[in-house]
Structures are given as C-alpha cells and as structure tokens.
PDB file of N, CA and C in Angstrom:
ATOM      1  N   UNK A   1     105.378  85.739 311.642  1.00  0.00           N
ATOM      2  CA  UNK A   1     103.993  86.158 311.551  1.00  0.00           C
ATOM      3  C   UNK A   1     103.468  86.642 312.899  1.00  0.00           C
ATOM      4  N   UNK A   2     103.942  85.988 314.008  1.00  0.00           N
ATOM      5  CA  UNK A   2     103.562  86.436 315.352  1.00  0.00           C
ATOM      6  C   UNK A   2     103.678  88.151 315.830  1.00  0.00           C
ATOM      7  N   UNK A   3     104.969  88.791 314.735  1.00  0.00           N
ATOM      8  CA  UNK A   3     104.778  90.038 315.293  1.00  0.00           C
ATOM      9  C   UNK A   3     103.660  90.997 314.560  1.00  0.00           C
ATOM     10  N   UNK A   4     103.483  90.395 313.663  1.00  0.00           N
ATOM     11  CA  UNK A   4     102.385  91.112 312.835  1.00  0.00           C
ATOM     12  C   UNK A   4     101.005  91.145 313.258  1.00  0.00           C
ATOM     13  N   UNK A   5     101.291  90.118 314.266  1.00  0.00           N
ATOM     14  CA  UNK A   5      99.537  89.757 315.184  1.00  0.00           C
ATOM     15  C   UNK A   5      99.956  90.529 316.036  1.00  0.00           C
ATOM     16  N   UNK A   6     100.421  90.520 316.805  1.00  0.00           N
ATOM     17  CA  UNK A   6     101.245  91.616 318.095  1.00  0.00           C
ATOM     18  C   UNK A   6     100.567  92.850 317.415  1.00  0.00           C
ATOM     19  N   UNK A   7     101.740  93.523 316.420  1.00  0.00           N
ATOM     20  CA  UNK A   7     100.797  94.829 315.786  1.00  0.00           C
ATOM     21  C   UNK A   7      99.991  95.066 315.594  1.00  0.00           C
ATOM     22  N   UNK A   8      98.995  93.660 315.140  1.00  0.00           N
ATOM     23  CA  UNK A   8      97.474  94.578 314.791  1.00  0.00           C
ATOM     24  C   UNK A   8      96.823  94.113 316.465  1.00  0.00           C
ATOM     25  N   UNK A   9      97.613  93.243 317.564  1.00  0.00           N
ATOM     26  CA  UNK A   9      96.359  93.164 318.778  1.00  0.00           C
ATOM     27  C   UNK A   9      96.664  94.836 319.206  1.00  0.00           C
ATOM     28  N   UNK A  10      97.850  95.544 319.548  1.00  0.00           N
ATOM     29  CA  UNK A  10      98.088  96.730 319.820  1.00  0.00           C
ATOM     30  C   UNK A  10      97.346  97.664 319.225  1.00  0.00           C
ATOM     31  N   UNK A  11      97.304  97.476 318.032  1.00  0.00           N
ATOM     32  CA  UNK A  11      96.651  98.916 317.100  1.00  0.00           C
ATOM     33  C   UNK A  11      95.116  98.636 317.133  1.00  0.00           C
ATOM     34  N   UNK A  12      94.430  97.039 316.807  1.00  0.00           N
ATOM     35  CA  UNK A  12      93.317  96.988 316.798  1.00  0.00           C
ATOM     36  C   UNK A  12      92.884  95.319 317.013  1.00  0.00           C
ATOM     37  N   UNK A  13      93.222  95.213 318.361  1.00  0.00           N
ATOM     38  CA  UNK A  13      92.872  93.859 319.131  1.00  0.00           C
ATOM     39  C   UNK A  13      92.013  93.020 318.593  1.00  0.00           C
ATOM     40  N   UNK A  14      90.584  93.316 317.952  1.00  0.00           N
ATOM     41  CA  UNK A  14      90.026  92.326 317.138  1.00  0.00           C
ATOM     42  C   UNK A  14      90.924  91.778 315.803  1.00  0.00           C
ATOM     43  N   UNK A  15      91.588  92.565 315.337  1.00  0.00           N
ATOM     44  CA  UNK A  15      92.230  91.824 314.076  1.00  0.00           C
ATOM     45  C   UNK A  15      93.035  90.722 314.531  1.00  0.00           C
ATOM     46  N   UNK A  16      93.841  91.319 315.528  1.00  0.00           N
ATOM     47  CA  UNK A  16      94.984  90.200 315.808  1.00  0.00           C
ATOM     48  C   UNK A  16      94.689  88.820 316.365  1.00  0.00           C
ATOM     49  N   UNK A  17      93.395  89.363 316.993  1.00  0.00           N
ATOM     50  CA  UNK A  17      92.487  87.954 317.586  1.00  0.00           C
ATOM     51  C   UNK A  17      92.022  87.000 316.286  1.00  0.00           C
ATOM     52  N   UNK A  18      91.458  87.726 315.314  1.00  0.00           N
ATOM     53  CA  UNK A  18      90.838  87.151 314.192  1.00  0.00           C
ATOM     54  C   UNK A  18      91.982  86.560 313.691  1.00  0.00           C
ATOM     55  N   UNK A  19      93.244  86.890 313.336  1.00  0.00           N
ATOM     56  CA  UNK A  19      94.541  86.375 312.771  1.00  0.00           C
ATOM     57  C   UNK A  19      94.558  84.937 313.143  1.00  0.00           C
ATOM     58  N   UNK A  20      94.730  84.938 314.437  1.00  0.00           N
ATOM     59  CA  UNK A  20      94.935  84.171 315.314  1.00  0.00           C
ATOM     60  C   UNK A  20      94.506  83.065 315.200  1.00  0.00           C
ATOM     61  N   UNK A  21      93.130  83.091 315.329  1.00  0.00           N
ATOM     62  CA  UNK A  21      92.245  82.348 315.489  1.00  0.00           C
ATOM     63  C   UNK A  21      90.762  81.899 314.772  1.00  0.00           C
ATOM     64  N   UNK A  22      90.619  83.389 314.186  1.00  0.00           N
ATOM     65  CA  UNK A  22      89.792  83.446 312.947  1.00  0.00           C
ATOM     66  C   UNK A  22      88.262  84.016 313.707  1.00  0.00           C
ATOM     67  N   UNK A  23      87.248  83.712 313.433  1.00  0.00           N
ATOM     68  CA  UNK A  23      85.776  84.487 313.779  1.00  0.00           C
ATOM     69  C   UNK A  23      84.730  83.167 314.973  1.00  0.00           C
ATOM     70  N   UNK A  24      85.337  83.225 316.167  1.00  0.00           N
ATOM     71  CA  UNK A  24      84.676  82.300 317.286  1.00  0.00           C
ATOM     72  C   UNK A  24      84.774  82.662 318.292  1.00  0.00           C
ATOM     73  N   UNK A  25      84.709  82.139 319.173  1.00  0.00           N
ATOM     74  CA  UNK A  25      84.453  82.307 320.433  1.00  0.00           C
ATOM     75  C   UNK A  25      85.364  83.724 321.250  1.00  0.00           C
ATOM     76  N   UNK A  26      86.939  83.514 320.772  1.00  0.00           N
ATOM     77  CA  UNK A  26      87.514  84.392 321.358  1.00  0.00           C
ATOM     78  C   UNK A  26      87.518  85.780 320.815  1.00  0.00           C
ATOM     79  N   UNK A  27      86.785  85.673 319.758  1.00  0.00           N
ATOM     80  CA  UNK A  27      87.083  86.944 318.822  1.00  0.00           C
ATOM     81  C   UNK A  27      85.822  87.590 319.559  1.00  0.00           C
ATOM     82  N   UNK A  28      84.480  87.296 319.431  1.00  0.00           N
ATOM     83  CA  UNK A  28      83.569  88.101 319.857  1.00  0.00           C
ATOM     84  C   UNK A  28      83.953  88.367 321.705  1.00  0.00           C
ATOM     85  N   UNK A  29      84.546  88.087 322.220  1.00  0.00           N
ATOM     86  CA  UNK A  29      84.714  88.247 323.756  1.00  0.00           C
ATOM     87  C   UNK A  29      85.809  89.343 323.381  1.00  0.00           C
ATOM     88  N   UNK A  30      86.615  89.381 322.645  1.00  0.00           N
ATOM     89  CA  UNK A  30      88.085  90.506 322.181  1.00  0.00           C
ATOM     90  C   UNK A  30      86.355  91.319 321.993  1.00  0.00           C
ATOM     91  N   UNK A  31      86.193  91.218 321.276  1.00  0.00           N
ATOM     92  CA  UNK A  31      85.526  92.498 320.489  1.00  0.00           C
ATOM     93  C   UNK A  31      84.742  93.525 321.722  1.00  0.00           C
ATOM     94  N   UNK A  32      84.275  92.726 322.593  1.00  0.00           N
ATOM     95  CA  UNK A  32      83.184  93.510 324.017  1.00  0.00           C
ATOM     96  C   UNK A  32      84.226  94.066 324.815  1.00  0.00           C
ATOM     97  N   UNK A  33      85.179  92.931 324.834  1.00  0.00           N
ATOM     98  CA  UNK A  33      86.486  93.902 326.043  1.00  0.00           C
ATOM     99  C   UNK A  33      87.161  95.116 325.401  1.00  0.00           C
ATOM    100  N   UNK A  34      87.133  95.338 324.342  1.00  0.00           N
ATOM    101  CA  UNK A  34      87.497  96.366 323.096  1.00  0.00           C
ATOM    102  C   UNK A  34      86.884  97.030 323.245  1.00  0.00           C
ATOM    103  N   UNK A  35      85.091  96.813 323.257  1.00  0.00           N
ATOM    104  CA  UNK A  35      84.061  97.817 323.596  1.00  0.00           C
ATOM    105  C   UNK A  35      83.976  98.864 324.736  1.00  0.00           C
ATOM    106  N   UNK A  36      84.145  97.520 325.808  1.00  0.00           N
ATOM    107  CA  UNK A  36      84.464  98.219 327.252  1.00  0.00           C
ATOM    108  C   UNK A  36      85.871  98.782 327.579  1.00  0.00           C
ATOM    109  N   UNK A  37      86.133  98.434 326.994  1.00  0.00           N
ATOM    110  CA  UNK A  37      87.784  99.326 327.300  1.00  0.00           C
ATOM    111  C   UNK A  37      89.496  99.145 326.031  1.00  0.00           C
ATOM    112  N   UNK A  38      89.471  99.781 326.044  1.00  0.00           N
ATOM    113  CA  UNK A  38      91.294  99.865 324.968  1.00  0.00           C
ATOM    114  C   UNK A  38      91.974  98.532 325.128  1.00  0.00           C
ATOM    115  N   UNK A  39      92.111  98.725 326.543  1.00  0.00           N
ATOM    116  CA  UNK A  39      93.320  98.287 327.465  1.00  0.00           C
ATOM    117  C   UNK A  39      92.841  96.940 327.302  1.00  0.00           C
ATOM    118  N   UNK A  40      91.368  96.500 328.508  1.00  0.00           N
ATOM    119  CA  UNK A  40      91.190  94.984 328.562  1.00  0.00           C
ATOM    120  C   UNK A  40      91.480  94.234 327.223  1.00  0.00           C
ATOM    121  N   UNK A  41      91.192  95.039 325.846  1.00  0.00           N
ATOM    122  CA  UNK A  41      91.379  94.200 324.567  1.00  0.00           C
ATOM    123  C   UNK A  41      92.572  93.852 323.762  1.00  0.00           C
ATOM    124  N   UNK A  42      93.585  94.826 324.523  1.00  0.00           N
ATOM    125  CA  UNK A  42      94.668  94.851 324.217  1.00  0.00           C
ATOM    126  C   UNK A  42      95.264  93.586 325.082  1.00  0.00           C
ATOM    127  N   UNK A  43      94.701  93.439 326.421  1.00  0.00           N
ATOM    128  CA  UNK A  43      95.407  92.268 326.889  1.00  0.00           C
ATOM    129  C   UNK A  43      95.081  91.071 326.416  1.00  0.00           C
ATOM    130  N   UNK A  44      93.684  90.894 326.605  1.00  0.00           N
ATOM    131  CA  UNK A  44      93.243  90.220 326.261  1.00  0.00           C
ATOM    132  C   UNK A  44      93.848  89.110 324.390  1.00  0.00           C
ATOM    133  N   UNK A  45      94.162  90.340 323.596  1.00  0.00           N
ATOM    134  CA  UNK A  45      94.573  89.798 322.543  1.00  0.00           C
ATOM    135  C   UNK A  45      95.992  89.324 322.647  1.00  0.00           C
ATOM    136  N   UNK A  46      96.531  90.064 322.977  1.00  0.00           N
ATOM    137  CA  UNK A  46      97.802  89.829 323.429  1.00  0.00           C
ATOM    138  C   UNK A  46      98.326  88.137 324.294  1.00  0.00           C
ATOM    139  N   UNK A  47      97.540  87.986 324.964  1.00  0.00           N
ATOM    140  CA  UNK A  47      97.609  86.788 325.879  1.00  0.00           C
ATOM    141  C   UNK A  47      96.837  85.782 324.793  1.00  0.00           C
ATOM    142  N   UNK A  48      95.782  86.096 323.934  1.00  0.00           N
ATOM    143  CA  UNK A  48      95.407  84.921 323.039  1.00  0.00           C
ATOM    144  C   UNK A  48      97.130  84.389 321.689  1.00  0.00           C
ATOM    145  N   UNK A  49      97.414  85.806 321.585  1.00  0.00           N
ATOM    146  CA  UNK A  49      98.380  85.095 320.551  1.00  0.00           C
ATOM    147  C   UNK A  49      99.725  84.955 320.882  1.00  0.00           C
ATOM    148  N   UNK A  50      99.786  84.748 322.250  1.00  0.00           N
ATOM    149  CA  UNK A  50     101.311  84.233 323.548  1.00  0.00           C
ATOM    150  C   UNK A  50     100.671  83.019 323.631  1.00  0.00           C
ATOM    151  N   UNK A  51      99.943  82.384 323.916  1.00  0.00           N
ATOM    152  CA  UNK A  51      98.716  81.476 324.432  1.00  0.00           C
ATOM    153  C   UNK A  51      99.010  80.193 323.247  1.00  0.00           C
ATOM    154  N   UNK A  52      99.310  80.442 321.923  1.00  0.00           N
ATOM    155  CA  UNK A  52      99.689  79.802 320.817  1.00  0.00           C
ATOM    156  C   UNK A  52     100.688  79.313 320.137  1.00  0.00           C
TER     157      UNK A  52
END
C-alpha cells in the first residue's frame, strides 16, 4: 500500500497525506505547502508516509 501513497504524494501530495493519515493536522499543512509550491508538498508528503 505504501507505493500507492508514494504515487498519489508525487502526483497529488494532499491525497497521499490524507491516505496516510486521514483529514488533521498534517493534511491541512500538505495542503498550504502544495499551495505555495509543487515541490515543498511533494516533500513534505513524502517524508509524512517514510515517517510511518
């Protein structure tokens, strides 16, 4: 299941966050770094579902 979160933090970082973790704290902070930039949300998600 982990690579399927991988795919959607790459393609669309809030999903994979939401996968993850579901609709809290880390998801709305994914969602602004997403806002402000591709990249920060891509890491950002990325490091939440390594992190697990």
């Amino acid at each position: 299941m982990d690579i399927v979160r991988l795919i959607f933090a790459i393609l669309l970082p809030p999903v994979g966050v939401f996968l993850q973790v579901g609709i809290g704290g880390q998801f709305w902070i994914n969602i602004i770094l997403t806002l402000f930039g591709y990249i920060p949300g891509i890491v950002h998600a990325v490091w939440i579902i390594a992190k697990r």
